[in-house]
PDB file of N, CA and C in Angstrom:
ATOM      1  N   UNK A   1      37.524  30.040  74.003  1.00  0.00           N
ATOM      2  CA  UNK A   1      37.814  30.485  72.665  1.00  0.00           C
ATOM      3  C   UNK A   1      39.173  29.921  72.254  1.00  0.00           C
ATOM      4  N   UNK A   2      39.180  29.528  71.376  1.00  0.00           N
ATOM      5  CA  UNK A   2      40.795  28.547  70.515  1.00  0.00           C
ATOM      6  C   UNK A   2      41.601  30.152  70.203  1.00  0.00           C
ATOM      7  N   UNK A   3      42.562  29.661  70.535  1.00  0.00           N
ATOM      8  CA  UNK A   3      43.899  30.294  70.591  1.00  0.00           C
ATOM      9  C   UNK A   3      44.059  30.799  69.059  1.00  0.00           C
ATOM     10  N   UNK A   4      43.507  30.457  67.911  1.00  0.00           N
ATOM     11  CA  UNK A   4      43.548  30.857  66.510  1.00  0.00           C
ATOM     12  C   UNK A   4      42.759  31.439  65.833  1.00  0.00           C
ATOM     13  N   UNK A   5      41.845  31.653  67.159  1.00  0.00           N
ATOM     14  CA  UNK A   5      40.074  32.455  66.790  1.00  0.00           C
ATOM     15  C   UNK A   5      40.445  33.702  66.433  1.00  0.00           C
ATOM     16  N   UNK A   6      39.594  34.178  65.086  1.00  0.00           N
ATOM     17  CA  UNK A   6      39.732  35.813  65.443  1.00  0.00           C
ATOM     18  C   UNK A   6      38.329  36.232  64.965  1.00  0.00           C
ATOM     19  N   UNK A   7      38.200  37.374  65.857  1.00  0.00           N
ATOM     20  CA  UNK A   7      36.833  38.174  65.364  1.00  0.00           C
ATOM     21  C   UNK A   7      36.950  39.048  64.216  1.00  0.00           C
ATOM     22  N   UNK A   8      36.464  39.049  63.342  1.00  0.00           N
ATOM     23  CA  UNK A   8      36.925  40.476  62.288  1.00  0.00           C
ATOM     24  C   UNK A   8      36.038  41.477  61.799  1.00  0.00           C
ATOM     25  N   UNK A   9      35.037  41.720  63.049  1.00  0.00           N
ATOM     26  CA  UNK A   9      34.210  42.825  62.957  1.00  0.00           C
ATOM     27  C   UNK A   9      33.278  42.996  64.723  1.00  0.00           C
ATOM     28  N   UNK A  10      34.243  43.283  65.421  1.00  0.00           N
ATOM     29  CA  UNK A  10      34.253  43.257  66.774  1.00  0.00           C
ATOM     30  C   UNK A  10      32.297  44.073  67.130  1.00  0.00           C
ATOM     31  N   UNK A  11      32.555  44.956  66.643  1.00  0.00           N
ATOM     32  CA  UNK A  11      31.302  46.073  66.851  1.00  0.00           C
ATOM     33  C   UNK A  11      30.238  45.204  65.867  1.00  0.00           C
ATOM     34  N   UNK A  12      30.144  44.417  65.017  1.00  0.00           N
ATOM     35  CA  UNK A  12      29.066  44.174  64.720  1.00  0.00           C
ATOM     36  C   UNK A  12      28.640  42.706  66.032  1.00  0.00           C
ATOM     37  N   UNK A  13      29.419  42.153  66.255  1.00  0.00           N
ATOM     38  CA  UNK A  13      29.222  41.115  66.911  1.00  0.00           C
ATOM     39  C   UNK A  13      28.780  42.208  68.518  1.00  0.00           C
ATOM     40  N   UNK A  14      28.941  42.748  69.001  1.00  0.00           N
ATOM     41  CA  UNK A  14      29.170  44.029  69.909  1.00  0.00           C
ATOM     42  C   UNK A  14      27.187  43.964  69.919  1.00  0.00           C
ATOM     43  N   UNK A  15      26.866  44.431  68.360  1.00  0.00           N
ATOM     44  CA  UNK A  15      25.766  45.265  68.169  1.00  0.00           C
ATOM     45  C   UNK A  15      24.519  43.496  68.761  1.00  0.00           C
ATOM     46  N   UNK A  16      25.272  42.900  68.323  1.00  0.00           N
ATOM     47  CA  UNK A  16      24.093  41.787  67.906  1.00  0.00           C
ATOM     48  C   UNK A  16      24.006  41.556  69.819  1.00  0.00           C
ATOM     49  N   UNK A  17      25.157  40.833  70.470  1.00  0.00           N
ATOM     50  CA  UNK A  17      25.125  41.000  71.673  1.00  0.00           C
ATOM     51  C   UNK A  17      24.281  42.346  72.335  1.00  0.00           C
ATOM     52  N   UNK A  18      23.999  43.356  72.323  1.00  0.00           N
ATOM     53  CA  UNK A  18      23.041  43.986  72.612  1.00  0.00           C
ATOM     54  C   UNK A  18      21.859  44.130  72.008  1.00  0.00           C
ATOM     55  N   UNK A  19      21.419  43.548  71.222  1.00  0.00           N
ATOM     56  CA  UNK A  19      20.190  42.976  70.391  1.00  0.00           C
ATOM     57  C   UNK A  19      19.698  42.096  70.968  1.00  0.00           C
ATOM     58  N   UNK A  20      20.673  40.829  71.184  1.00  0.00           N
ATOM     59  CA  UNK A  20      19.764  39.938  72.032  1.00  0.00           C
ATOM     60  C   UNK A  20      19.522  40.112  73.281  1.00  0.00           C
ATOM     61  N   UNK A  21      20.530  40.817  74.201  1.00  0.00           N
ATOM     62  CA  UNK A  21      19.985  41.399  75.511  1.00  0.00           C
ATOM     63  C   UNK A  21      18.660  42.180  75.633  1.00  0.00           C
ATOM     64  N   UNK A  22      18.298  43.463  74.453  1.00  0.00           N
ATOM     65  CA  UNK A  22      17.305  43.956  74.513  1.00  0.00           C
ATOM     66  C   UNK A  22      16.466  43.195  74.259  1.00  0.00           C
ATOM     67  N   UNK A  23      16.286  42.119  73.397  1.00  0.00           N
ATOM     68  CA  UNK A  23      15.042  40.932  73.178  1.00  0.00           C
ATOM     69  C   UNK A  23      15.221  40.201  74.630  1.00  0.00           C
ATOM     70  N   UNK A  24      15.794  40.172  75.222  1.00  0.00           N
ATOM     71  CA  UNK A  24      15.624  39.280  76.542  1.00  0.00           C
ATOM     72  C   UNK A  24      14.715  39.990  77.553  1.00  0.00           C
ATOM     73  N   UNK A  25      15.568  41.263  77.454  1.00  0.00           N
ATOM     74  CA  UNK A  25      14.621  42.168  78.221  1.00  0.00           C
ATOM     75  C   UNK A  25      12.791  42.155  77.875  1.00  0.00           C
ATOM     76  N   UNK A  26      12.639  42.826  76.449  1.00  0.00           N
ATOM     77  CA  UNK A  26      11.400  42.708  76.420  1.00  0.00           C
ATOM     78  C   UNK A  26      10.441  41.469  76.213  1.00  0.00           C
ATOM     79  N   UNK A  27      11.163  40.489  76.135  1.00  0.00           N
ATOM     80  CA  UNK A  27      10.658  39.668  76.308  1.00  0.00           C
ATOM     81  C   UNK A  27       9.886  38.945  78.158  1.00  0.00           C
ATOM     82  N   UNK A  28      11.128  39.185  78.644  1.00  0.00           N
ATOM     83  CA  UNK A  28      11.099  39.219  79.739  1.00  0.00           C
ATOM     84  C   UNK A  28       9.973  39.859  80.250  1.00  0.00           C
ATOM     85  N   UNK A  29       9.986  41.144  79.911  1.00  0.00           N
ATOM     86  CA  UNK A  29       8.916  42.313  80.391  1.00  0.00           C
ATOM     87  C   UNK A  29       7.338  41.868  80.350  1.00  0.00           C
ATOM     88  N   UNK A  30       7.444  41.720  78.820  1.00  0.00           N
ATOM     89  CA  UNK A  30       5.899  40.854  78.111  1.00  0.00           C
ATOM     90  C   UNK A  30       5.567  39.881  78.860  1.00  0.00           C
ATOM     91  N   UNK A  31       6.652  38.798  79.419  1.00  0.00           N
ATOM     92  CA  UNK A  31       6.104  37.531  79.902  1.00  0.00           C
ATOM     93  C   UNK A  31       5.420  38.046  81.225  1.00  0.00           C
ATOM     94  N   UNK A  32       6.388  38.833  81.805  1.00  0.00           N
ATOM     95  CA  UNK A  32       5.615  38.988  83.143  1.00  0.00           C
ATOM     96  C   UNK A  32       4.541  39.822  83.119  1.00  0.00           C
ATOM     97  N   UNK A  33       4.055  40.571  82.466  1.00  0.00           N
ATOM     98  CA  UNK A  33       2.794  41.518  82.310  1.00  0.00           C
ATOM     99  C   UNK A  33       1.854  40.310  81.827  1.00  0.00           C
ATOM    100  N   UNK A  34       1.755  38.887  81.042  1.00  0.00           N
ATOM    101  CA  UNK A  34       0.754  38.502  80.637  1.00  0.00           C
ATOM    102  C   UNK A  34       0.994  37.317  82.098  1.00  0.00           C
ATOM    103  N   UNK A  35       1.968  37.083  82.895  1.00  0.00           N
ATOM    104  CA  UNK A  35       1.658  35.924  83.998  1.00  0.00           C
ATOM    105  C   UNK A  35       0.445  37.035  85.127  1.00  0.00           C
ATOM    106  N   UNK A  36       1.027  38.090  84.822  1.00  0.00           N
ATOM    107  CA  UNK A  36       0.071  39.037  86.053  1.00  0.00           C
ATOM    108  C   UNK A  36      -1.667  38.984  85.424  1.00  0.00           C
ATOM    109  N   UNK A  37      -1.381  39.252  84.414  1.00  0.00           N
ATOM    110  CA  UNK A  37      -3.041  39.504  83.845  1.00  0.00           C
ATOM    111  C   UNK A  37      -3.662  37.559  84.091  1.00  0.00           C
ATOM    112  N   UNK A  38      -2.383  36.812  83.677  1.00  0.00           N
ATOM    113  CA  UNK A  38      -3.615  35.455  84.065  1.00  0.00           C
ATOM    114  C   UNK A  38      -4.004  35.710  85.256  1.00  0.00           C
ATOM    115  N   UNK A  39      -3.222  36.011  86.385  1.00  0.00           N
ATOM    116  CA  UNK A  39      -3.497  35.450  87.480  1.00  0.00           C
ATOM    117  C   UNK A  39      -4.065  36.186  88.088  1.00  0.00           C
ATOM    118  N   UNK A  40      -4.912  37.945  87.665  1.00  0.00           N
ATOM    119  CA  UNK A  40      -5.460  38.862  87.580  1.00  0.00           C
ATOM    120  C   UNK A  40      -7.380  38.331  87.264  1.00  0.00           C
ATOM    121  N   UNK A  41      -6.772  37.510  85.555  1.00  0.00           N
ATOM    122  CA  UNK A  41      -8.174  37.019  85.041  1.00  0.00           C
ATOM    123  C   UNK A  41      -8.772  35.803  85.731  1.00  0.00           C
ATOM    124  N   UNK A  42      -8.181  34.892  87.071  1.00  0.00           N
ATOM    125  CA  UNK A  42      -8.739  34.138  87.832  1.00  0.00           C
ATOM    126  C   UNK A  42      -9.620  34.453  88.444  1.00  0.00           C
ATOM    127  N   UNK A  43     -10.181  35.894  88.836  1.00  0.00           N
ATOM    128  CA  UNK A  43     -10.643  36.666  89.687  1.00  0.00           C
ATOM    129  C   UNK A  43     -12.152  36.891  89.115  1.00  0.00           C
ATOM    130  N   UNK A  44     -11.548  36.480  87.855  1.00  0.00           N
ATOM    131  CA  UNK A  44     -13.338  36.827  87.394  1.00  0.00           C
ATOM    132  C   UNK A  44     -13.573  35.341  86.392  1.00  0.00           C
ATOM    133  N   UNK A  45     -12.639  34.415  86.145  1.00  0.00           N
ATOM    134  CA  UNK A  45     -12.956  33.635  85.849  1.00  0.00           C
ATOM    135  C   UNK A  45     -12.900  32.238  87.016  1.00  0.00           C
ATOM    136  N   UNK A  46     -13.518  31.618  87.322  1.00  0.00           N
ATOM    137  CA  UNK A  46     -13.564  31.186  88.632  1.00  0.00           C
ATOM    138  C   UNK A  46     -14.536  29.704  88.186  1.00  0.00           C
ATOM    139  N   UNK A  47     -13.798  29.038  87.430  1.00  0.00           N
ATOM    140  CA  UNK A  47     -14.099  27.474  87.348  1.00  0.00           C
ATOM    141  C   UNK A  47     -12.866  26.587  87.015  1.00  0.00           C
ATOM    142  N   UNK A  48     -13.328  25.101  86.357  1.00  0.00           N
ATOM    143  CA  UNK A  48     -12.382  23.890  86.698  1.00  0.00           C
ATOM    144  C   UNK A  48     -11.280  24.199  85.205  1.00  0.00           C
ATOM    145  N   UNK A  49     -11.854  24.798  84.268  1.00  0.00           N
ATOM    146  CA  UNK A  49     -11.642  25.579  82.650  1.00  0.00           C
ATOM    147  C   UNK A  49     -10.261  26.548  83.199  1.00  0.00           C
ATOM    148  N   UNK A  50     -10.551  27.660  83.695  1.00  0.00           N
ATOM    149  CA  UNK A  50      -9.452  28.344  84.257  1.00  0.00           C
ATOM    150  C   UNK A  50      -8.398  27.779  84.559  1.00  0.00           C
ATOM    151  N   UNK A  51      -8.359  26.794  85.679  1.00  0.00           N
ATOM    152  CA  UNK A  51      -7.157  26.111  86.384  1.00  0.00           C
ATOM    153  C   UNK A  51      -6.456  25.289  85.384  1.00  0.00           C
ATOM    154  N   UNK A  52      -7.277  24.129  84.250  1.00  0.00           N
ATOM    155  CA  UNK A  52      -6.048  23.962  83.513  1.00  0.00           C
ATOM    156  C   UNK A  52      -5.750  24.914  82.721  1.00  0.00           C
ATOM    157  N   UNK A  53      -6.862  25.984  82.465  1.00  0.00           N
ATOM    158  CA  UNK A  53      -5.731  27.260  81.199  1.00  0.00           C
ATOM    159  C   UNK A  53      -4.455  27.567  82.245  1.00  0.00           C
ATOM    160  N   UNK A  54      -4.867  27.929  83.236  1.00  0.00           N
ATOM    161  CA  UNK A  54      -3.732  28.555  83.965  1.00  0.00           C
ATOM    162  C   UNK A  54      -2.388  27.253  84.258  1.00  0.00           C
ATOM    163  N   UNK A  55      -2.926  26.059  84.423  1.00  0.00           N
ATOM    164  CA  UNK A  55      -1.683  25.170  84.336  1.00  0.00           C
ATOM    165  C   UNK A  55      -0.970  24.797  83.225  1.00  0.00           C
ATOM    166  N   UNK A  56      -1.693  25.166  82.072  1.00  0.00           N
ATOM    167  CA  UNK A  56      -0.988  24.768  81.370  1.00  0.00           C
ATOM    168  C   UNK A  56      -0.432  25.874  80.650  1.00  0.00           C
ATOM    169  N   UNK A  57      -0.801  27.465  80.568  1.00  0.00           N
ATOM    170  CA  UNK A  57      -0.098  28.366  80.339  1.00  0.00           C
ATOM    171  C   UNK A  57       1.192  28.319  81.231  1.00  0.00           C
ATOM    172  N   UNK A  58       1.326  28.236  82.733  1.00  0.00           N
ATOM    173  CA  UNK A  58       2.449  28.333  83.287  1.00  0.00           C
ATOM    174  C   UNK A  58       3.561  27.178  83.170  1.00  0.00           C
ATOM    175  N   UNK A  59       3.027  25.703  82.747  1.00  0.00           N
ATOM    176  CA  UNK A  59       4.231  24.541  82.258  1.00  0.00           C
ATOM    177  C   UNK A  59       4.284  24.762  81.016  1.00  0.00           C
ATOM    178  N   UNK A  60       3.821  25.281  79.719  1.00  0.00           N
ATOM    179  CA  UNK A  60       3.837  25.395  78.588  1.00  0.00           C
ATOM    180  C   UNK A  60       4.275  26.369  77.631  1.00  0.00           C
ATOM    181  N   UNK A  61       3.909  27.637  78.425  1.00  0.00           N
ATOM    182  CA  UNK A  61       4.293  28.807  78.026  1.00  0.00           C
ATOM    183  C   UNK A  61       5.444  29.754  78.934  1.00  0.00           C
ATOM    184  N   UNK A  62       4.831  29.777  80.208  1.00  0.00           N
ATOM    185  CA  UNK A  62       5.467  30.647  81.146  1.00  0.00           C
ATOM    186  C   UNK A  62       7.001  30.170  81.644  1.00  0.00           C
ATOM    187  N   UNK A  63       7.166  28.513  81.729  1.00  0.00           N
ATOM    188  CA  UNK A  63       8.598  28.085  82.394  1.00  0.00           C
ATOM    189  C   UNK A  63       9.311  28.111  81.282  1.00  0.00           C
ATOM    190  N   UNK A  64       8.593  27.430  79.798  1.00  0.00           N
ATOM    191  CA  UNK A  64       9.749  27.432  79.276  1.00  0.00           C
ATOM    192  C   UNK A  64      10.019  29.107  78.207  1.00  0.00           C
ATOM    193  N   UNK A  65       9.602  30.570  78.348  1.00  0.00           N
ATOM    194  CA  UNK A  65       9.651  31.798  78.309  1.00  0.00           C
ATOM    195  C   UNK A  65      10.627  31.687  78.991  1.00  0.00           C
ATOM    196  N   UNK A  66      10.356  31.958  80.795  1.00  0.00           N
ATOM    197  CA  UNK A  66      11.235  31.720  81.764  1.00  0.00           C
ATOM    198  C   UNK A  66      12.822  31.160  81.122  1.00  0.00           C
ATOM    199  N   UNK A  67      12.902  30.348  80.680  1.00  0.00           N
ATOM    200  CA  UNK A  67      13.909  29.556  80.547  1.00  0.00           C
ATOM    201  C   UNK A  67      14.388  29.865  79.426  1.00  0.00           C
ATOM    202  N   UNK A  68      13.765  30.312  78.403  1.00  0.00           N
ATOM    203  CA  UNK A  68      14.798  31.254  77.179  1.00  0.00           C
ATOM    204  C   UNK A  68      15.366  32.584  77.365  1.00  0.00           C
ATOM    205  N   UNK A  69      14.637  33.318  78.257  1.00  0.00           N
ATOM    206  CA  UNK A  69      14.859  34.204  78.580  1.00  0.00           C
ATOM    207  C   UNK A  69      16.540  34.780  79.900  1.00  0.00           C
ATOM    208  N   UNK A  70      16.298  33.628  80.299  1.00  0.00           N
ATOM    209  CA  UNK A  70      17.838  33.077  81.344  1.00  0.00           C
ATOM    210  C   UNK A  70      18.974  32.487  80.704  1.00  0.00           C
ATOM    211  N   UNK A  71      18.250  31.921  79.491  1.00  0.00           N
ATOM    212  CA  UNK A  71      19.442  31.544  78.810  1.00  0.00           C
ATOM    213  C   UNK A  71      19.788  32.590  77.662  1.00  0.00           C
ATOM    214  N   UNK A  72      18.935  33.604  77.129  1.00  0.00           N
ATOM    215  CA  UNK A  72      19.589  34.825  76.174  1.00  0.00           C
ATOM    216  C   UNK A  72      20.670  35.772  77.370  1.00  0.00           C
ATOM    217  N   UNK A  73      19.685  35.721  78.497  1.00  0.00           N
ATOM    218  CA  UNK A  73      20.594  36.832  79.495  1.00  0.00           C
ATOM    219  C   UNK A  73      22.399  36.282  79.330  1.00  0.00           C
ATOM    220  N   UNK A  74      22.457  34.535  79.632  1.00  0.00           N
ATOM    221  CA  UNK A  74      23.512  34.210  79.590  1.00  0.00           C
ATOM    222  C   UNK A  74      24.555  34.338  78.467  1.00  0.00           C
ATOM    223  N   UNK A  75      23.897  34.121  76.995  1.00  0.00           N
ATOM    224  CA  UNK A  75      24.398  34.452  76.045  1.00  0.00           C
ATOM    225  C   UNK A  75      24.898  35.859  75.785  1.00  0.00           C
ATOM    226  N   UNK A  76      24.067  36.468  76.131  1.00  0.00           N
ATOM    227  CA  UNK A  76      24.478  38.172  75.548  1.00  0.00           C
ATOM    228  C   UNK A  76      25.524  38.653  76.995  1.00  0.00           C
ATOM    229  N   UNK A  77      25.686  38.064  78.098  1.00  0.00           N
ATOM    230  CA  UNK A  77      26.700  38.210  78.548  1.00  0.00           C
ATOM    231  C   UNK A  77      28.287  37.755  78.481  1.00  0.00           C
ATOM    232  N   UNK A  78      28.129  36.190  77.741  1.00  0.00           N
ATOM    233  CA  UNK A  78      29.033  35.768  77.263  1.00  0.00           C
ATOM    234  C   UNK A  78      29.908  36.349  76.278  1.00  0.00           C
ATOM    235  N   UNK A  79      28.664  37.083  75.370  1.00  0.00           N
ATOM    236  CA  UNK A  79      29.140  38.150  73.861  1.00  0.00           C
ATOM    237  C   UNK A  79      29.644  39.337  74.636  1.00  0.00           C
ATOM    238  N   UNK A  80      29.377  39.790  75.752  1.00  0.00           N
ATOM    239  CA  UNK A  80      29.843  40.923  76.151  1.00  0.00           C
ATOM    240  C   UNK A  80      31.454  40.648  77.035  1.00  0.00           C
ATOM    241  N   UNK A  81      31.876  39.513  77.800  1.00  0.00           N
ATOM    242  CA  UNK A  81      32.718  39.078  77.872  1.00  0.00           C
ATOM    243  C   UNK A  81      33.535  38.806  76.965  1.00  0.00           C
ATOM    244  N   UNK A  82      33.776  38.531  75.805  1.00  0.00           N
ATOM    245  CA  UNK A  82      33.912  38.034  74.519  1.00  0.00           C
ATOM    246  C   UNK A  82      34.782  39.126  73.745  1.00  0.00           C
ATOM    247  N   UNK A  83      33.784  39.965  73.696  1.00  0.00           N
ATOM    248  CA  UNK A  83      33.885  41.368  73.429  1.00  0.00           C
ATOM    249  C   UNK A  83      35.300  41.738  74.028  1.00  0.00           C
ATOM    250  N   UNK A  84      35.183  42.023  75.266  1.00  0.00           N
ATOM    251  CA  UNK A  84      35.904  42.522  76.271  1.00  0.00           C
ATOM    252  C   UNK A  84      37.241  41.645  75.861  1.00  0.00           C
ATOM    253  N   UNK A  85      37.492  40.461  75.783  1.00  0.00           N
ATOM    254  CA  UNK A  85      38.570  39.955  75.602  1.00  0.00           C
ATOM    255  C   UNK A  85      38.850  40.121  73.973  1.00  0.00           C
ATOM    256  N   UNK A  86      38.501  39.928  72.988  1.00  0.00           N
ATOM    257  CA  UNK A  86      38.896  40.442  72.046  1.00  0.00           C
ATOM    258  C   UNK A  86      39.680  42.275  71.887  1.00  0.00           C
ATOM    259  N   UNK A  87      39.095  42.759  72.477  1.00  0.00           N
ATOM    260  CA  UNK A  87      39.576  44.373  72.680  1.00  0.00           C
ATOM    261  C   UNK A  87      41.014  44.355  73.376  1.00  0.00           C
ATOM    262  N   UNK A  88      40.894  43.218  74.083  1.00  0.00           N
ATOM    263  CA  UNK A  88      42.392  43.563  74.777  1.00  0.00           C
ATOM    264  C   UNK A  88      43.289  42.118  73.929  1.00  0.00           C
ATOM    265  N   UNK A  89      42.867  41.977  72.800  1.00  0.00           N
ATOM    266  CA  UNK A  89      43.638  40.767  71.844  1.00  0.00           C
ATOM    267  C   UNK A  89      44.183  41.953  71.411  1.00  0.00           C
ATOM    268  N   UNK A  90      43.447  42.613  70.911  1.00  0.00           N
ATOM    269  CA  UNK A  90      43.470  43.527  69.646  1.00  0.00           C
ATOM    270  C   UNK A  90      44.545  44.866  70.442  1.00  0.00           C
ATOM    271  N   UNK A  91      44.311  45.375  71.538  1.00  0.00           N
ATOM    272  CA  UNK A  91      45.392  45.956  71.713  1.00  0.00           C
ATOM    273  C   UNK A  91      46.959  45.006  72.133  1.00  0.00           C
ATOM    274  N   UNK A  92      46.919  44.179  72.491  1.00  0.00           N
ATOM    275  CA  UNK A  92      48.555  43.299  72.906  1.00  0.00           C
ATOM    276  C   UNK A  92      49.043  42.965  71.113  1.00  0.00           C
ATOM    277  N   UNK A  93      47.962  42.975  70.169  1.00  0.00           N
ATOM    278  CA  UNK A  93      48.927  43.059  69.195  1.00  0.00           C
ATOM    279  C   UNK A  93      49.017  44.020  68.280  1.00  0.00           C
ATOM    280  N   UNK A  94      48.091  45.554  68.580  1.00  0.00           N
ATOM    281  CA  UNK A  94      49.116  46.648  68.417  1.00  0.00           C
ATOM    282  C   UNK A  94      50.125  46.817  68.931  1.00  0.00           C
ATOM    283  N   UNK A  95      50.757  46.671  70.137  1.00  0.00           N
ATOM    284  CA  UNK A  95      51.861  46.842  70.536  1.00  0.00           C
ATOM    285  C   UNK A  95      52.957  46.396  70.038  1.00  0.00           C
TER     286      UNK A  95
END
């Protein structure tokens, strides 16, 4: 963060950082409840049709889910770090 940055509404930026954490989460949640049901629905679907649905749901859908989902976690921790250092801007120049 540049030395001339300022936040000027700490708690809304606060709110959004836990917005996108909770979308990570349920997102997260969703992805893995529909990787279980594919690999659930192999069991009764059992031909050459299945295997590319299932390959190409897991390179198409599932890694890159996977991979937004690791990268919101990272973001909304960054905002929560962020956070944290702004709060202690904001008290060194009450003092």
């Amino acid at each position: 963060m540049a030395d001339n940055s300022i936040m000027t509404n700490i708690s809304a930026v606060q709110n959004y950082g836990k917005n996108l954490q909770k979308a990570q989460q349920q997102l997260l949640q969703i992805t893995q409840q529909i990787k279980k049901q594919t690999e659930s629905i192999g069991n009764i679907w059992k031909d050459d049709q299945f295997q590319k649905f299932k390959m190409d749901f897991d390179e198409n859908i599932y890694k890159p889910v996977m991979k937004a989902t690791t990268l919101m976690e990272n973001e909304a921790h960054y905002i929560e770090k962020t956070i944290e250092l702004q709060r202690e801007i904001q008290k060194l120049k009450i003092r």
